[in-house]
N, C-alpha and C. Protein backbone atom coordinates (compact mmCIF):
# COMPACT_ATOMS: atom_id res chain seq x y z
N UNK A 1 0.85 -1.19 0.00
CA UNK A 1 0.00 0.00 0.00
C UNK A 1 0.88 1.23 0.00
N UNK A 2 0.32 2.31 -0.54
CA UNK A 2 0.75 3.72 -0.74
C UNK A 2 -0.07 4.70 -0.70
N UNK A 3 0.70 5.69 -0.95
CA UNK A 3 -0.50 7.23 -0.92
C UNK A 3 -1.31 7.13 -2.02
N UNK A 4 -0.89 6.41 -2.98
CA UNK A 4 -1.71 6.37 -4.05
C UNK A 4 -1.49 7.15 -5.62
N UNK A 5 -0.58 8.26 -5.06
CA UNK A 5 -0.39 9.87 -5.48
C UNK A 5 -0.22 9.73 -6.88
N UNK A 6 0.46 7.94 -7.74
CA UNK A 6 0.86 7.92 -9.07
C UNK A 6 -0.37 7.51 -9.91
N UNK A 7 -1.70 7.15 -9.03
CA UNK A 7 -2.30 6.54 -9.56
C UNK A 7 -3.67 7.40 -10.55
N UNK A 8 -3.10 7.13 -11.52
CA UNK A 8 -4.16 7.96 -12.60
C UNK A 8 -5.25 6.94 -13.33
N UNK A 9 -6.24 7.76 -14.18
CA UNK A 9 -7.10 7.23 -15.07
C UNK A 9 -6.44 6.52 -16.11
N UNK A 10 -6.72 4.82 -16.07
CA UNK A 10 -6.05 4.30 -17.20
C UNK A 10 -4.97 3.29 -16.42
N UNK A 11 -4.67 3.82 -15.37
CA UNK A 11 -3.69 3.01 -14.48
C UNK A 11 -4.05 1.85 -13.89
N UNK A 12 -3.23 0.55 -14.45
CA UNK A 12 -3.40 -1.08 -13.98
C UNK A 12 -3.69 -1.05 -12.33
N UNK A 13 -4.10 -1.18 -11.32
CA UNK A 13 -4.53 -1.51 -10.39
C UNK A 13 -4.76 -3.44 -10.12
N UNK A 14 -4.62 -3.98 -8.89
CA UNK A 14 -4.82 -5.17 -9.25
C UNK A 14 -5.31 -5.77 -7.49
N UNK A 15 -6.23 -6.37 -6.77
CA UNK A 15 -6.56 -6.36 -6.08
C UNK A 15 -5.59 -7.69 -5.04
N UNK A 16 -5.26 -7.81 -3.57
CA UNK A 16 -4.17 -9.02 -2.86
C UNK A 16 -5.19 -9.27 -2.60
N UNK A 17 -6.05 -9.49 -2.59
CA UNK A 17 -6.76 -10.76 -2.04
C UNK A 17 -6.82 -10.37 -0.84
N UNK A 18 -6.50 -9.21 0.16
CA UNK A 18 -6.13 -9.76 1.90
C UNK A 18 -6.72 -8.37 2.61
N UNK A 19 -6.78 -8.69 3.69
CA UNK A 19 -7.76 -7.59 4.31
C UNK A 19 -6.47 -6.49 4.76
N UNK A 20 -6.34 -5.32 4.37
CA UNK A 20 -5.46 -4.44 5.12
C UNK A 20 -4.77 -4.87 6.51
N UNK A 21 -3.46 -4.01 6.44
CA UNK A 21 -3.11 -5.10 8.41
C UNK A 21 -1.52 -4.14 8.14
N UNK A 22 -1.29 -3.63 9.51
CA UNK A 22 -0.04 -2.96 9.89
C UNK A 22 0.88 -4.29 10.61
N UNK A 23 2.24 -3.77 10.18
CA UNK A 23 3.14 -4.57 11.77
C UNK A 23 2.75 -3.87 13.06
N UNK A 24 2.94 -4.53 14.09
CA UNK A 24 2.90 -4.14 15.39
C UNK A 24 3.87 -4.22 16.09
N UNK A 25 4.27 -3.97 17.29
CA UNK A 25 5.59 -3.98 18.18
C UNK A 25 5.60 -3.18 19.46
N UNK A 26 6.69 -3.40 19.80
CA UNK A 26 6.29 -2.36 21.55
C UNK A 26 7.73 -1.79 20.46
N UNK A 27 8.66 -1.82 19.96
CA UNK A 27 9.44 -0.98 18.59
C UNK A 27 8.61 0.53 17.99
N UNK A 28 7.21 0.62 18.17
CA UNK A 28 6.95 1.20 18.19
C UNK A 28 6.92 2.65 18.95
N UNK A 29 6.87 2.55 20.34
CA UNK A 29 7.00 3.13 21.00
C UNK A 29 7.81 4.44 21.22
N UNK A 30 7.47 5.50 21.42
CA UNK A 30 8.55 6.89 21.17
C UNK A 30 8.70 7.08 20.11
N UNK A 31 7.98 6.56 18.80
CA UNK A 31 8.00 6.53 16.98
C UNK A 31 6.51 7.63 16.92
N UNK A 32 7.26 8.58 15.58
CA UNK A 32 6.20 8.81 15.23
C UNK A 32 5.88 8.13 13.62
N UNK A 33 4.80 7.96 13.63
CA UNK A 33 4.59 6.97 12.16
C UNK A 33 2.78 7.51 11.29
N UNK A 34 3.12 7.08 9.99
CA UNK A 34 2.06 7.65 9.21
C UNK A 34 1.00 6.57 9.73
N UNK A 35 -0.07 6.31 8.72
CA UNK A 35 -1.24 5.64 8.95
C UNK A 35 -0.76 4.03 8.25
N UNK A 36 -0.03 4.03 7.61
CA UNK A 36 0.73 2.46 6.82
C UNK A 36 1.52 2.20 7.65
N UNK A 37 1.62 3.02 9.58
CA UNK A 37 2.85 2.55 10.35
C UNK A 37 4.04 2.61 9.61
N UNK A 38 3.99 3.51 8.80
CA UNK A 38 5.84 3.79 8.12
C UNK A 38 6.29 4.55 9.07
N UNK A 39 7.58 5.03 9.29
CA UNK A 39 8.20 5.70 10.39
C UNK A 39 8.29 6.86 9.56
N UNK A 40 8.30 8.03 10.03
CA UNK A 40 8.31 9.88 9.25
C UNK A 40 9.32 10.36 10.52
N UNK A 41 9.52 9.78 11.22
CA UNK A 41 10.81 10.62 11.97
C UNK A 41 11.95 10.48 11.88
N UNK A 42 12.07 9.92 10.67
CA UNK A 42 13.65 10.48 10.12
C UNK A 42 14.43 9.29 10.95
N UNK A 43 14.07 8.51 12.09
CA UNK A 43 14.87 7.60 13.15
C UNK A 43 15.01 5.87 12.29
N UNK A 44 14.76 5.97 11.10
CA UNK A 44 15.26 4.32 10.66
C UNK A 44 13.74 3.56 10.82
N UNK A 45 13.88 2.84 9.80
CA UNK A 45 12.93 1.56 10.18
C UNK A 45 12.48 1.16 11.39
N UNK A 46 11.15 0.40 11.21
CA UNK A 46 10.84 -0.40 12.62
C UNK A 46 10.27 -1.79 12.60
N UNK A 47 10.89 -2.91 13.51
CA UNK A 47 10.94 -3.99 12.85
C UNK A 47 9.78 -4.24 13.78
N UNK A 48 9.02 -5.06 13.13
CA UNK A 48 8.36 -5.97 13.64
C UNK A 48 7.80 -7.60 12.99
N UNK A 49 7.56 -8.46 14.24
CA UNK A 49 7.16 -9.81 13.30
C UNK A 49 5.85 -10.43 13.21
N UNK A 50 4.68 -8.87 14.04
CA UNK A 50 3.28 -9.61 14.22
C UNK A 50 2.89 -8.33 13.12
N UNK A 51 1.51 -8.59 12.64
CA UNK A 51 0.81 -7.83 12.41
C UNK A 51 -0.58 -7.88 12.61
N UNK A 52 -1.43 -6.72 12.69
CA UNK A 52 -2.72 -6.47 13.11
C UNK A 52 -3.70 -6.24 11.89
N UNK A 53 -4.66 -6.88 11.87
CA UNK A 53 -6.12 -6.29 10.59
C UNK A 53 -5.68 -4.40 11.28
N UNK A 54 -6.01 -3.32 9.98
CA UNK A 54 -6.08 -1.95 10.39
C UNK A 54 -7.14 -1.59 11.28
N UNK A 55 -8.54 -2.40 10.23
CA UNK A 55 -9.83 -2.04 10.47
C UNK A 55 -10.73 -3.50 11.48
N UNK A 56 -10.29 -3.70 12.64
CA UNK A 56 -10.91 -5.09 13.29
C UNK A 56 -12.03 -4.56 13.70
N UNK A 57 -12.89 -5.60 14.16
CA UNK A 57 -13.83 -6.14 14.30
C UNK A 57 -13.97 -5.73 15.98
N UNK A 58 -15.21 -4.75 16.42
CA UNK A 58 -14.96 -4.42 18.44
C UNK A 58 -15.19 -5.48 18.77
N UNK A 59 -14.84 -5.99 20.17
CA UNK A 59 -15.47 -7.33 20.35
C UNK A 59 -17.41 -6.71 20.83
N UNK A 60 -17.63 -7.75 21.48
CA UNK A 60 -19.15 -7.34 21.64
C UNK A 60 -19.66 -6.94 23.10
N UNK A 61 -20.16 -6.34 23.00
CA UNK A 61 -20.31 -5.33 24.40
C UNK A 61 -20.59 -6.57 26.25
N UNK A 62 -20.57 -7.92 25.89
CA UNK A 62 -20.73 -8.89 26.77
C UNK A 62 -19.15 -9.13 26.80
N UNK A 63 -18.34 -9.80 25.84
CA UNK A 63 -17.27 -9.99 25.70
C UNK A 63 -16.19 -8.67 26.48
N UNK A 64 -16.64 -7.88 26.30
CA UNK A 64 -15.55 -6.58 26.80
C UNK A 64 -15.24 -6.61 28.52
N UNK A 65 -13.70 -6.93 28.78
CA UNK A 65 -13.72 -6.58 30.28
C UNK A 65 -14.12 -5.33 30.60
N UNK A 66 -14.65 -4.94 31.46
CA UNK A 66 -15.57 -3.40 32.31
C UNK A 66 -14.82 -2.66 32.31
N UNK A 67 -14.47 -1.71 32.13
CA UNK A 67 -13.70 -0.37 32.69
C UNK A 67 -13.72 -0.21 34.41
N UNK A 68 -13.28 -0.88 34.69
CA UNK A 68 -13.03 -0.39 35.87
C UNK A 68 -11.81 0.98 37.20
N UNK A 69 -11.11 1.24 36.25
CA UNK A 69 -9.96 1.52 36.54
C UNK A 69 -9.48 3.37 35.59
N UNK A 70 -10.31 4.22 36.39
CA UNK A 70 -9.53 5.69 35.50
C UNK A 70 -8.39 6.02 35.37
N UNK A 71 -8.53 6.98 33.99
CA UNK A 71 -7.32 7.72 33.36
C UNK A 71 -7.32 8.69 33.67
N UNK A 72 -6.76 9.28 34.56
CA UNK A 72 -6.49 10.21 35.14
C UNK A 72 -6.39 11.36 34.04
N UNK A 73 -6.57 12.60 33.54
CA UNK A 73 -6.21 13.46 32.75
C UNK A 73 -5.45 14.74 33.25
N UNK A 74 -5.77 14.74 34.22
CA UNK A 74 -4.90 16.33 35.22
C UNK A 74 -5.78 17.19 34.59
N UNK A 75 -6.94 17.13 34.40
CA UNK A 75 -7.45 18.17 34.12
C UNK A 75 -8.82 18.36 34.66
N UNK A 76 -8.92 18.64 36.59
CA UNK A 76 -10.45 18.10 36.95
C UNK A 76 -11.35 18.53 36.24
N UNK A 77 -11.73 19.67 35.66
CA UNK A 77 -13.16 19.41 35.05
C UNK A 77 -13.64 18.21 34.09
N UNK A 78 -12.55 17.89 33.64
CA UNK A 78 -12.59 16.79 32.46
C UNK A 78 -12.58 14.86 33.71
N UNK A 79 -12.01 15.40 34.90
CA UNK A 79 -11.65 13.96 35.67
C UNK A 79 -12.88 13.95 36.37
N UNK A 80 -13.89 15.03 36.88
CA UNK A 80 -14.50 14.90 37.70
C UNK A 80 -16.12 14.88 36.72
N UNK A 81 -16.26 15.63 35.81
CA UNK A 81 -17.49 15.63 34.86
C UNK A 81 -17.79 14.33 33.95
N UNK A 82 -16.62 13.95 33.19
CA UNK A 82 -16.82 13.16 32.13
C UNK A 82 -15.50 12.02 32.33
N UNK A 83 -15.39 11.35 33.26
CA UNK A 83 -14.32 10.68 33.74
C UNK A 83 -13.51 9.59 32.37
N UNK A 84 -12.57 9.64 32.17
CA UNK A 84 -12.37 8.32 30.89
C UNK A 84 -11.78 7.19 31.95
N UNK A 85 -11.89 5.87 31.20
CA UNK A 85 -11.37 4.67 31.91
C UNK A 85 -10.13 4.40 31.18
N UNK A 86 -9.17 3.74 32.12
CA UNK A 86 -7.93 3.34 31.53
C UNK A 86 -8.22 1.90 30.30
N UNK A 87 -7.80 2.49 28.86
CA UNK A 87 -8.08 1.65 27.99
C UNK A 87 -9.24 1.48 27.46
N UNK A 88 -9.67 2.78 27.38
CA UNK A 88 -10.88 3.36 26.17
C UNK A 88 -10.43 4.40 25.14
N UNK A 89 -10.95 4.68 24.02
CA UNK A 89 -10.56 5.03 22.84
C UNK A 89 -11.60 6.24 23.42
N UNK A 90 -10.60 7.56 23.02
CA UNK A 90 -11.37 8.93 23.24
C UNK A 90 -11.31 9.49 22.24
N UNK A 91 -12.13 10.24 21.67
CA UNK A 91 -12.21 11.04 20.42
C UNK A 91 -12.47 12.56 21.47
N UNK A 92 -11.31 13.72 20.79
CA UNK A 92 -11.18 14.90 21.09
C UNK A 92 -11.89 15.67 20.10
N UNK A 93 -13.26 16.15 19.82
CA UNK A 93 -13.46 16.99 18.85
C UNK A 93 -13.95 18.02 19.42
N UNK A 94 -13.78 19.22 18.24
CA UNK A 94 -14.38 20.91 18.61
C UNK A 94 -13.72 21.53 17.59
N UNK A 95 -14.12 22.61 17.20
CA UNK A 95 -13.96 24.24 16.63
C UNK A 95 -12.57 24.27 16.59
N UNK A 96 -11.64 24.44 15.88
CA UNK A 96 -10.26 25.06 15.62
C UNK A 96 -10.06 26.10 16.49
N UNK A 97 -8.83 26.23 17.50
CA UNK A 97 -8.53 26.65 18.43
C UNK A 97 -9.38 26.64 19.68
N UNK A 98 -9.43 25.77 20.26
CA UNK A 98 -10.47 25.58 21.36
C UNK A 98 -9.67 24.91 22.05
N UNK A 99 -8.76 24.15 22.04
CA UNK A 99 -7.57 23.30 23.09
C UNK A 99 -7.98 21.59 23.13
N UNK A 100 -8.14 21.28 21.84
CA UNK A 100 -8.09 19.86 21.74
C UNK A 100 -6.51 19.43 21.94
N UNK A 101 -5.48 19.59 21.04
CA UNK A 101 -4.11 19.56 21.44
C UNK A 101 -3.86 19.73 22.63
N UNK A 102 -4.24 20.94 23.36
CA UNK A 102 -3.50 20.85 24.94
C UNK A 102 -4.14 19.81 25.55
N UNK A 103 -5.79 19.33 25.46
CA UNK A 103 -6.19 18.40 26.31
C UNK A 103 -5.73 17.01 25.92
N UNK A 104 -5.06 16.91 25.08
CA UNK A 104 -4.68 15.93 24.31
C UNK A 104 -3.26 15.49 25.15
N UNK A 105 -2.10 16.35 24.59
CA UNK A 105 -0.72 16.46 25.55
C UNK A 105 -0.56 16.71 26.83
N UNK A 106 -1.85 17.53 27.72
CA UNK A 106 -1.63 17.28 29.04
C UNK A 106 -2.26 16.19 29.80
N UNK A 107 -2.97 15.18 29.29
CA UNK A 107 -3.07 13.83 29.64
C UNK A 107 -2.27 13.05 29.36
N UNK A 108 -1.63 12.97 28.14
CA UNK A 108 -0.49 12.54 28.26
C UNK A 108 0.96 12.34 28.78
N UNK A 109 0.74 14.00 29.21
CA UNK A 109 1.96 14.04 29.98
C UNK A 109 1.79 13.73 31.65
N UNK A 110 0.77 13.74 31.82
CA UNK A 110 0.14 13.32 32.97
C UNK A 110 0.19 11.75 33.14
N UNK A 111 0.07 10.84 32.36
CA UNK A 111 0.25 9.39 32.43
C UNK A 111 2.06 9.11 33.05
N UNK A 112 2.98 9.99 33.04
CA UNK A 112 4.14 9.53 33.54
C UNK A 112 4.49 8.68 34.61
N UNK A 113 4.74 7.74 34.47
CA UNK A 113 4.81 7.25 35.51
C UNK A 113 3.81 6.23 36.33
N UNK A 114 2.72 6.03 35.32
CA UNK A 114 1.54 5.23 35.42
C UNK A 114 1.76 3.42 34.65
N UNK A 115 2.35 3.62 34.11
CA UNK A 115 2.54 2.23 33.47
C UNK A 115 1.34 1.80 32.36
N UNK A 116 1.12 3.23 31.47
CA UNK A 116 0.41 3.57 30.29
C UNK A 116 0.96 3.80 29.20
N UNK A 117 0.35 2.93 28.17
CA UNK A 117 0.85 3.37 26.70
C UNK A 117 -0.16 4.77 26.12
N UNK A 118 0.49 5.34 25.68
CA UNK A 118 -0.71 6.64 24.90
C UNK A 118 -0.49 6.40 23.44
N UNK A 119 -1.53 6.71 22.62
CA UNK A 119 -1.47 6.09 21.42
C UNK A 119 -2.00 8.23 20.68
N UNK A 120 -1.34 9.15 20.44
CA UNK A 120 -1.76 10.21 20.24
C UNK A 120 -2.53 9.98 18.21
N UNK A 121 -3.00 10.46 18.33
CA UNK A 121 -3.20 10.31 16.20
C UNK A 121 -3.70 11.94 15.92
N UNK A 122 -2.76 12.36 14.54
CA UNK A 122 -3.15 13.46 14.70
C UNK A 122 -3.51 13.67 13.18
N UNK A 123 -4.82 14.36 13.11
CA UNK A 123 -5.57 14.03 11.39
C UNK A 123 -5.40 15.53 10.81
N UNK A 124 -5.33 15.60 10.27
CA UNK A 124 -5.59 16.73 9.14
C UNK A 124 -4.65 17.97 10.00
N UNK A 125 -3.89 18.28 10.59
CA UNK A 125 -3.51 19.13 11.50
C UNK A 125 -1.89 19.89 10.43
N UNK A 126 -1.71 20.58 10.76
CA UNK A 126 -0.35 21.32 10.19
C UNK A 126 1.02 20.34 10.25
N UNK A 127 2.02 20.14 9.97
CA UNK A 127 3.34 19.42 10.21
C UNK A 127 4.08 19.70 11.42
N UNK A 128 3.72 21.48 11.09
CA UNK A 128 4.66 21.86 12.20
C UNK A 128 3.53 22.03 13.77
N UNK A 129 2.43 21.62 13.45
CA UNK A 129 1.74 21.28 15.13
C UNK A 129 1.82 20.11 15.42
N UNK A 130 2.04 19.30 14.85
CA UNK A 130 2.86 17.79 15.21
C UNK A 130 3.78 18.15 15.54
N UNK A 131 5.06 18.42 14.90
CA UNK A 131 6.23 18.78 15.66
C UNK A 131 6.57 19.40 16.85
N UNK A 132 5.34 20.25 16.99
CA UNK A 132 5.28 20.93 18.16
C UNK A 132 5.28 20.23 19.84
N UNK A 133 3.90 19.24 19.36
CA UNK A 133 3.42 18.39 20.06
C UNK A 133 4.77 17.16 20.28
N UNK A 134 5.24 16.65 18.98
CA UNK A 134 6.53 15.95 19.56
C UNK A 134 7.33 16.04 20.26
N UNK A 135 8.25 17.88 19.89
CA UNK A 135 8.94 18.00 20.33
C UNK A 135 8.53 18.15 22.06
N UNK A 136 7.41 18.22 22.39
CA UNK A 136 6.93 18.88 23.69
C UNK A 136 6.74 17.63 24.65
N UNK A 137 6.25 16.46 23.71
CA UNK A 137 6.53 15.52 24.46
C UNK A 137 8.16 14.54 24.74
N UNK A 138 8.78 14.71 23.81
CA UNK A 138 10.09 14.59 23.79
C UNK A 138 11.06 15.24 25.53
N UNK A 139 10.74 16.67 25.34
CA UNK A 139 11.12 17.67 26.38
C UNK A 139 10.38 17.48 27.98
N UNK A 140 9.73 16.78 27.97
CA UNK A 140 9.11 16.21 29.11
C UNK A 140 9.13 14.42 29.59
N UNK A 141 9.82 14.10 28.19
CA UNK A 141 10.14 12.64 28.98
C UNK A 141 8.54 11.65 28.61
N UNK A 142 7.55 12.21 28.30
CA UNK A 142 6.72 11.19 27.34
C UNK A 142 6.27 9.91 26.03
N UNK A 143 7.70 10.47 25.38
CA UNK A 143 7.44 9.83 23.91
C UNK A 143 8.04 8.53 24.36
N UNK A 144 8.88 8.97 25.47
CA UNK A 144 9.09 6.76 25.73
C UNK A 144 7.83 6.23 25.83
N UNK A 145 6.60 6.59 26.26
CA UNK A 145 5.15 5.57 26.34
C UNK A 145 3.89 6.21 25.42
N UNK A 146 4.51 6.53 24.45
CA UNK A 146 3.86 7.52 23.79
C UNK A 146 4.24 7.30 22.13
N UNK A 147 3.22 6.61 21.30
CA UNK A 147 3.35 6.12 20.02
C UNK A 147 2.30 7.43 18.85
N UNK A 148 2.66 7.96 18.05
CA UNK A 148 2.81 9.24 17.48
C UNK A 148 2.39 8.54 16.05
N UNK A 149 0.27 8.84 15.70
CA UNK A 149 0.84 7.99 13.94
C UNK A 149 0.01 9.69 13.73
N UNK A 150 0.40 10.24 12.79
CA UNK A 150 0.30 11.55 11.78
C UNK A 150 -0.09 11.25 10.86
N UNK A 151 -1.32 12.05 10.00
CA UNK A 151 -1.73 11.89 8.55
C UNK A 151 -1.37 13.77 9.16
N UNK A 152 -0.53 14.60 8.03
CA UNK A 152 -1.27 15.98 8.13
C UNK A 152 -1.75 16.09 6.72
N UNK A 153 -2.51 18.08 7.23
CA UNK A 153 -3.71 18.50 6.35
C UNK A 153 -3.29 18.13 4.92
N UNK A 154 -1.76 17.82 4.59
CA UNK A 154 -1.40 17.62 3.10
C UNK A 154 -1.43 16.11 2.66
N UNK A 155 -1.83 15.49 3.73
CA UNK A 155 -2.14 13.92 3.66
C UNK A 155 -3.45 13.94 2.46
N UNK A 156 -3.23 12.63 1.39
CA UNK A 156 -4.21 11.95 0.90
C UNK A 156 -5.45 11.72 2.12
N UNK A 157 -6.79 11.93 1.81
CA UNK A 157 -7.96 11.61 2.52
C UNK A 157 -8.34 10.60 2.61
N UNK A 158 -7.85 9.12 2.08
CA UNK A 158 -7.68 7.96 2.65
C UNK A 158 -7.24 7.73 3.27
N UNK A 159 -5.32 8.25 3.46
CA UNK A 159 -4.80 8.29 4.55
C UNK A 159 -5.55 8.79 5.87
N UNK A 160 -5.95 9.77 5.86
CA UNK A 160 -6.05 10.40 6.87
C UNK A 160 -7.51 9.96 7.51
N UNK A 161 -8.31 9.28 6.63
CA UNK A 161 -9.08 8.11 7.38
C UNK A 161 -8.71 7.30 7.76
N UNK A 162 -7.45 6.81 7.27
CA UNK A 162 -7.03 5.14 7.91
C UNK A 162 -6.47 5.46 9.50
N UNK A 163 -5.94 7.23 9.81
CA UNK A 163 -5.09 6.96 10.66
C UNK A 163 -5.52 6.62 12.13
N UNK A 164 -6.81 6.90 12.25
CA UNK A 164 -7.68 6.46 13.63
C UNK A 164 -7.49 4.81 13.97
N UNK A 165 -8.29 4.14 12.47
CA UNK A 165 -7.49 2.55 12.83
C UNK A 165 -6.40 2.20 12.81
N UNK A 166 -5.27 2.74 13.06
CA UNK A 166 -4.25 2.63 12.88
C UNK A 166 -3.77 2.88 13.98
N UNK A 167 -4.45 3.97 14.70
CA UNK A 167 -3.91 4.14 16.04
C UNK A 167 -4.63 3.14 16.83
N UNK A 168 -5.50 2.99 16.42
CA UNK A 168 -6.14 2.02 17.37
C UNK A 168 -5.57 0.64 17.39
N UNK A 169 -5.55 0.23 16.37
CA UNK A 169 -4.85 -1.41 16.14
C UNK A 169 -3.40 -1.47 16.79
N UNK A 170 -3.09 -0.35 16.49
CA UNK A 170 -1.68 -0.21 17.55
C UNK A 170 -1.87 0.04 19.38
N UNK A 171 -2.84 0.58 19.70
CA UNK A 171 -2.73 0.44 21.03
C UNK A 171 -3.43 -0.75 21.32
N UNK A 172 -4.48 -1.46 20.65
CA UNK A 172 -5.34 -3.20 20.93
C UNK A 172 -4.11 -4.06 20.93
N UNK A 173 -2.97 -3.90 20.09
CA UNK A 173 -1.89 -4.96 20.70
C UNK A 173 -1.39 -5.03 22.20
């Protein structure tokens, strides 16, 4: 798979037979990577020998162990109103400039020391507000538990749909 970017009208296409699927790894970790799990930080390849379907299947709401156990966010209105459980999938949405990013990186940086993976995904957003966000978690000692997949706003719009399952299939390992 690719961005697609060569592919014109007239162009051979040919279907694998196989359902989409990233490598996985704890190699991952402190990486920032596109939505195909390619590495974009310039730091080398990343090996891995399992891989995950992109797009799986939730299990079923009987099957699911309970949430029992919160994620702390450091941010009481958000800990005490709308509490999240450790090992639920949160979607941050709102209005451009409203502080999805900060609520985003100061839960994260708040997990230090918890024995939490954070799985950040950042869609359609600028290059250099990723970088921002990297470098910020970098400077605080986060990106060791902290896996980074990026589509930005100059991303193909497939990409940048895939990159939610992508983050996700990476933190379900």
């Amino acid at each position: 798979m690719g961005d697609g970017l060569l592919i014109q009208e007239g162009s051979s296409v040919k279907a694998t037979g196989r359902i989409a699927q990233i490598p996985v790894s704890e190699a991952y970790l402190s990486r920032v990577i596109n939505a195909l799990a390619k590495p974009i930080d310039g730091r080398g390849e990343i090996s891995a020998s399992e891989s995950r379907l992109i797009e799986s299947p939730a299990p079923g709401i009987i099957s699911r162990r309970s949430v029992y156990e919160p994620l702390q966010t450091g941010l009481i209105a958000i800990d005490s109103m709308i509490p999240i459980g450790r090992g639920q999938r949160e979607l941050i949405i709102g209005d451009r400039q409203t502080g999805k990013t900060a609520v985003a990186t100061d839960t994260i940086l708040n997990q230090q020391g918890q024995n939490v993976i954070c799985v950040y995904v950042a869609v359609g957003q600028k290059a250099s507000s990723v970088a921002q966000v990297v470098t910020t978690l970098q400077e605080r000692g986060a990106m060791e538990y902290t896996i980074v997949v990026a589509e930005t706003a100059d991303s193909p719009a497939t990409l940048q749909y895939l990159a939610p399952y992508t983050g996700a299939a990476l933190a379900e390992y």
